[in-house]
Protein backbone atom coordinates (compact mmCIF):
# COMPACT_ATOMS: atom_id res chain seq x y z
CA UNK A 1 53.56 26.07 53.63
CA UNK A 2 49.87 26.00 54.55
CA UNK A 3 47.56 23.83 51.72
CA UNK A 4 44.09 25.96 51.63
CA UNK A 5 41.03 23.45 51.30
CA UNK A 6 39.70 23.26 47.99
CA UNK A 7 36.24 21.96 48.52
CA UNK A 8 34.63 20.69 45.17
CA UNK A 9 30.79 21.53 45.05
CA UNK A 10 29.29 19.21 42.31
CA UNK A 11 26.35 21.58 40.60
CA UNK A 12 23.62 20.24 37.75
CA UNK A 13 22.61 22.57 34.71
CA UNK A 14 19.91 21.87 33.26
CA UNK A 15 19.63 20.80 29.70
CA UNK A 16 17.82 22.93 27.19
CA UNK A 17 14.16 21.47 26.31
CA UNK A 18 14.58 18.17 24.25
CA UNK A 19 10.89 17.95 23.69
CA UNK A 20 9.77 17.16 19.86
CA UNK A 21 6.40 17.97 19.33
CA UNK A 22 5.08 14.90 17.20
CA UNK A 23 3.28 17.04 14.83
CA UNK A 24 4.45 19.39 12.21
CA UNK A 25 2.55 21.80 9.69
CA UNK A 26 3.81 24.48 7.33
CA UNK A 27 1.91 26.39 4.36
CA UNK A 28 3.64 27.05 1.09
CA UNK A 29 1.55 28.87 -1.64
CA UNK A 30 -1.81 26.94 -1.50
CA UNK A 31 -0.27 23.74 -0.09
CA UNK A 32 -0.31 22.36 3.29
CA UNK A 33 1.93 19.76 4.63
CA UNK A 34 1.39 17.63 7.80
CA UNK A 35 4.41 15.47 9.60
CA UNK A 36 3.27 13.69 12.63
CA UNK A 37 6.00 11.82 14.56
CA UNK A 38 6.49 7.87 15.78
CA UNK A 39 3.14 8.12 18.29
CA UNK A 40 -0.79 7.45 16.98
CA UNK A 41 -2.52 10.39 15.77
CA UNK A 42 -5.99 11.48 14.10
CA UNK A 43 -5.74 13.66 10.92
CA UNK A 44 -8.91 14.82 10.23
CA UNK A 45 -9.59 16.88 6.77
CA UNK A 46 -12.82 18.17 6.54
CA UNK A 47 -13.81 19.87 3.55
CA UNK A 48 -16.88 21.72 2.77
CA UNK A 49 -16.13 22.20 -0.94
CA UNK A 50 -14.27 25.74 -0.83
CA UNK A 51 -12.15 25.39 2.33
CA UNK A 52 -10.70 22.91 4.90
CA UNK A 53 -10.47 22.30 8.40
CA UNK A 54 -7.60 19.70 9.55
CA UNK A 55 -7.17 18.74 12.86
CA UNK A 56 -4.64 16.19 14.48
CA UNK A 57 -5.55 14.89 17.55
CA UNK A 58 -8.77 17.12 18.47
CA UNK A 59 -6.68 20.24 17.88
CA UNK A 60 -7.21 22.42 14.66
CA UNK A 61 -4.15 23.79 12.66
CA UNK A 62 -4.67 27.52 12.22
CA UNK A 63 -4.54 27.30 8.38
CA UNK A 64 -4.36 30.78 7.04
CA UNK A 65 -4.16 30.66 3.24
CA UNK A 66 -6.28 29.13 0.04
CA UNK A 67 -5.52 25.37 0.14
CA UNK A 68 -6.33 23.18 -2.78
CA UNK A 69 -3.49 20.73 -1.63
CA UNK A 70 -3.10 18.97 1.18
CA UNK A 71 0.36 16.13 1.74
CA UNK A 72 0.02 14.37 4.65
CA UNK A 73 3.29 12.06 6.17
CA UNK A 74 1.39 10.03 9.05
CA UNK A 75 4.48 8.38 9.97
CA UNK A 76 5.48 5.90 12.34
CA UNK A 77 2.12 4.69 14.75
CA UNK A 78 -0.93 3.06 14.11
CA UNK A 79 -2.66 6.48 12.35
CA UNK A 80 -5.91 7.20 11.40
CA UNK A 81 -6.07 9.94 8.62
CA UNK A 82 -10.18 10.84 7.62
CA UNK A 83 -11.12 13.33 4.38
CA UNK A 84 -14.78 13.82 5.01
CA UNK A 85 -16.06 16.07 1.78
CA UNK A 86 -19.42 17.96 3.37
CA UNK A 87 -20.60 20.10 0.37
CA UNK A 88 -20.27 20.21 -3.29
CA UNK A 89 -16.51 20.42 -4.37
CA UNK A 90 -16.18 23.46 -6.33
CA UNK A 91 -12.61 24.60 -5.84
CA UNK A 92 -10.22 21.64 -7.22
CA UNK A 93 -8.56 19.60 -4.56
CA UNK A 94 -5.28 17.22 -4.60
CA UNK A 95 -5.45 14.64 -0.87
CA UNK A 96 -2.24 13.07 -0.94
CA UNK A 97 -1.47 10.73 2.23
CA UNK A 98 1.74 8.62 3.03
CA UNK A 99 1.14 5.98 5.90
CA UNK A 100 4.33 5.14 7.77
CA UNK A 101 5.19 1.79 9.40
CA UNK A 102 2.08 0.25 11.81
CA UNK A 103 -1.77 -0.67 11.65
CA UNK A 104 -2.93 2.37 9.77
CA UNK A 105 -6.33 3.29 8.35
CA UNK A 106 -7.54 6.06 5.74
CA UNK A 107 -11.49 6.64 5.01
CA UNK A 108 -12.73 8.93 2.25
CA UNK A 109 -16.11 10.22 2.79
CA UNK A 110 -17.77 11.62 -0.31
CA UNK A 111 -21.41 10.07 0.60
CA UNK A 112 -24.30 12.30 -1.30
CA UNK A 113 -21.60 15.18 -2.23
CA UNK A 114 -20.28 16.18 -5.54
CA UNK A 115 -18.19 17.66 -8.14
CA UNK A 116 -18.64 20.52 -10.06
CA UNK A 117 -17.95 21.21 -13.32
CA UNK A 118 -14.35 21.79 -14.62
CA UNK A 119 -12.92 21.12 -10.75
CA UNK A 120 -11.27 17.58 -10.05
CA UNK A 121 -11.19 15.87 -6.56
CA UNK A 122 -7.70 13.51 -6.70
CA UNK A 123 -7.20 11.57 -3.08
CA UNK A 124 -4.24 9.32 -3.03
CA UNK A 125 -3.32 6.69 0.18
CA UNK A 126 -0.14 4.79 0.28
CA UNK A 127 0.14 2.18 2.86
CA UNK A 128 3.92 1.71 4.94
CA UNK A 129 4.56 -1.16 6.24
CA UNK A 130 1.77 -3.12 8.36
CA UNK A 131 -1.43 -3.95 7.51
CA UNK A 132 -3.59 -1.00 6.91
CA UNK A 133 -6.87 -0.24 5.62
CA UNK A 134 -8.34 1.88 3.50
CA UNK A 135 -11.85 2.87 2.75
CA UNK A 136 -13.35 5.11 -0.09
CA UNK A 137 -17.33 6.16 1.06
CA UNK A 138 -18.69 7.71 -1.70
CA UNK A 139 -22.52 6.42 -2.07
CA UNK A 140 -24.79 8.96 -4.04
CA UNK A 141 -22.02 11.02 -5.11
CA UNK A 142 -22.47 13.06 -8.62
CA UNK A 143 -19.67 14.25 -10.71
CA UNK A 144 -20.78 17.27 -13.39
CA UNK A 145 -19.98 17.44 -17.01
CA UNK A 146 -15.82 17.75 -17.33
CA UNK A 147 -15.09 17.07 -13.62
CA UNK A 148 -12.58 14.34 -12.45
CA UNK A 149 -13.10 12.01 -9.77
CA UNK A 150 -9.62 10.31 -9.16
CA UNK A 151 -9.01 7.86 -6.23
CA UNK A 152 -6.11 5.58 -5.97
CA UNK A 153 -4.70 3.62 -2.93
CA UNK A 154 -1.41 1.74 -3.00
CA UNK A 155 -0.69 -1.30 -0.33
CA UNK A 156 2.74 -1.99 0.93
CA UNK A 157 4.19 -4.93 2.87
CA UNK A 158 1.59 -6.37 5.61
CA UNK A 159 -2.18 -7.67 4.81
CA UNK A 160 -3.75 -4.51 3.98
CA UNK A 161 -7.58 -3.87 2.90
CA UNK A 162 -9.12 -1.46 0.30
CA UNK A 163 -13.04 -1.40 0.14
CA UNK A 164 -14.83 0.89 -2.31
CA UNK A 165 -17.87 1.23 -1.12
CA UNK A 166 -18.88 3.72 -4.92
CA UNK A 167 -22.50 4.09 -6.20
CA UNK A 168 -22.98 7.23 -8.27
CA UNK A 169 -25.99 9.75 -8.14
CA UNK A 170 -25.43 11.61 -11.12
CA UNK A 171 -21.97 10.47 -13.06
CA UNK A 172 -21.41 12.86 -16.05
CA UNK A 173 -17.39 13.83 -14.88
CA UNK A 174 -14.24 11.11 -15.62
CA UNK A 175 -14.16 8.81 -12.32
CA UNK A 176 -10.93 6.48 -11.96
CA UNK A 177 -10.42 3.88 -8.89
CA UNK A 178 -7.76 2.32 -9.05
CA UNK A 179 -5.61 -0.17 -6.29
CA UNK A 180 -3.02 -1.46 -5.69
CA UNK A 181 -2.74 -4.16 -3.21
CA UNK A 182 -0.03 -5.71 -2.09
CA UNK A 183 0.60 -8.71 0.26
C-alpha cells in the first residue's frame, strides 16, 4: 500500500484590529462625557458663555447637542485638562474633572468674564494619584445678583498644588472656593 505525501503548509491569519483609541466621548441629554486612556492628553474646554468647544489633543469632538455639563475622566498619564470661559456665562454650566494616576494639571480661566444673573458656573478637579496642580484664573471676574460661582479642587496622594489666583470686578452672585489638599 502506497502512503500519499501529506505536506503541511503552515498559513498566518491575521488578527482582527486590537487598536484602542485612547479617547472616548458620548452625549447623553445635555451632558458630555470624556474617557481618555493610559497615554498624555490635552482636554481643552472652551466656553464662550452659551456653547463649548472641547478638544483632546488638537482635535475637536463634533459635539452636537446643548451642553451645560461636561465629566471629564483624564485617566492614567500626565494630563493637562484647560476650561478657558471667553464671554459672559449666561447658560448654567457644571465642569466636573477626575485626574487619574501621574503629574496632572487643571487651569480654570475666568480672567475679566462673568456670570449672569440666576445662571451658576460649578468647576470641580480631583487629583489621582501623583502630584498635580491645579490653578483657578479668575482676575476681574463679576458675578450678577443671584448667580453662583462654585470652585472646588480635591488633592489625592502625591504633593499636589492649588493656587487661586481670585480678584473680583463686580461680586454681587454667591462665590465658594474651597480645597482640599492632601499630602
Amino acid at each position: 500500500m502506497a502512503f500519499k505525501s501529506r505536506r503541511f503548509a503552515p498559513r498566518l491569519e491575521a488578527f482582527d484590529d486590537r487598536c484602542l483609541p485612547s479617547v472616548s466621548y458620548s452625549e447623553a441629554a445635555n451632558m458630555l462625557f470624556v474617557n481618555t486612556g493610559p497615554e498624555a492628553n490635552e482636554i481643552v474646554i472652551t466656553d464662550n458663555g452659551t456653547d463649548l468647544v472641547v478638544t483632546v489633543d488638537g482635535e475637536a469632538l463634533p459635539v452636537t447637542g446643548d451642553i451645560t455639563q461636561v465629566y471629564v475622566d483624564a485617566g492614567a498619564g500626565n494630563d493637562t485638562v484647560v476650561y478657558n470661559l471667553t464671554g459672559t456665562l449666561t447658560e448654567s454650566r457644571l465642569i466636573d474633572v477626575r485626574q487619574g494616576r501621574g503629574a496632572d494639571s487643571f487651569t480654570a480661566n475666568l480672567d475679566g468674564q462673568g456670570v449672569a444673573d440666576w445662571t451658576s458656573l460649578i468647576i470641580s478637579a480631583y487629583g489621582g494619584g501623583g502630584g498635580d496642580s491645579f490653578a483657578l484664573n479668575a482676575e476681574g471676574v463679576s458675578t450678577a445678583e443671584n448667580s453662583v460661582l462654585n470652585v472646588y479642587f480635591s488633592g489625592d496622594a502625591g504633593k499636589d498644588t492649588m493656587t487661586f489666583n481670585y480678584l473680583p470686578s463686580i461680586e454681587l452672585g454667591s462665590v465658594s472656593l474651597e480645597k482640599d489638599q492632601r499630602r
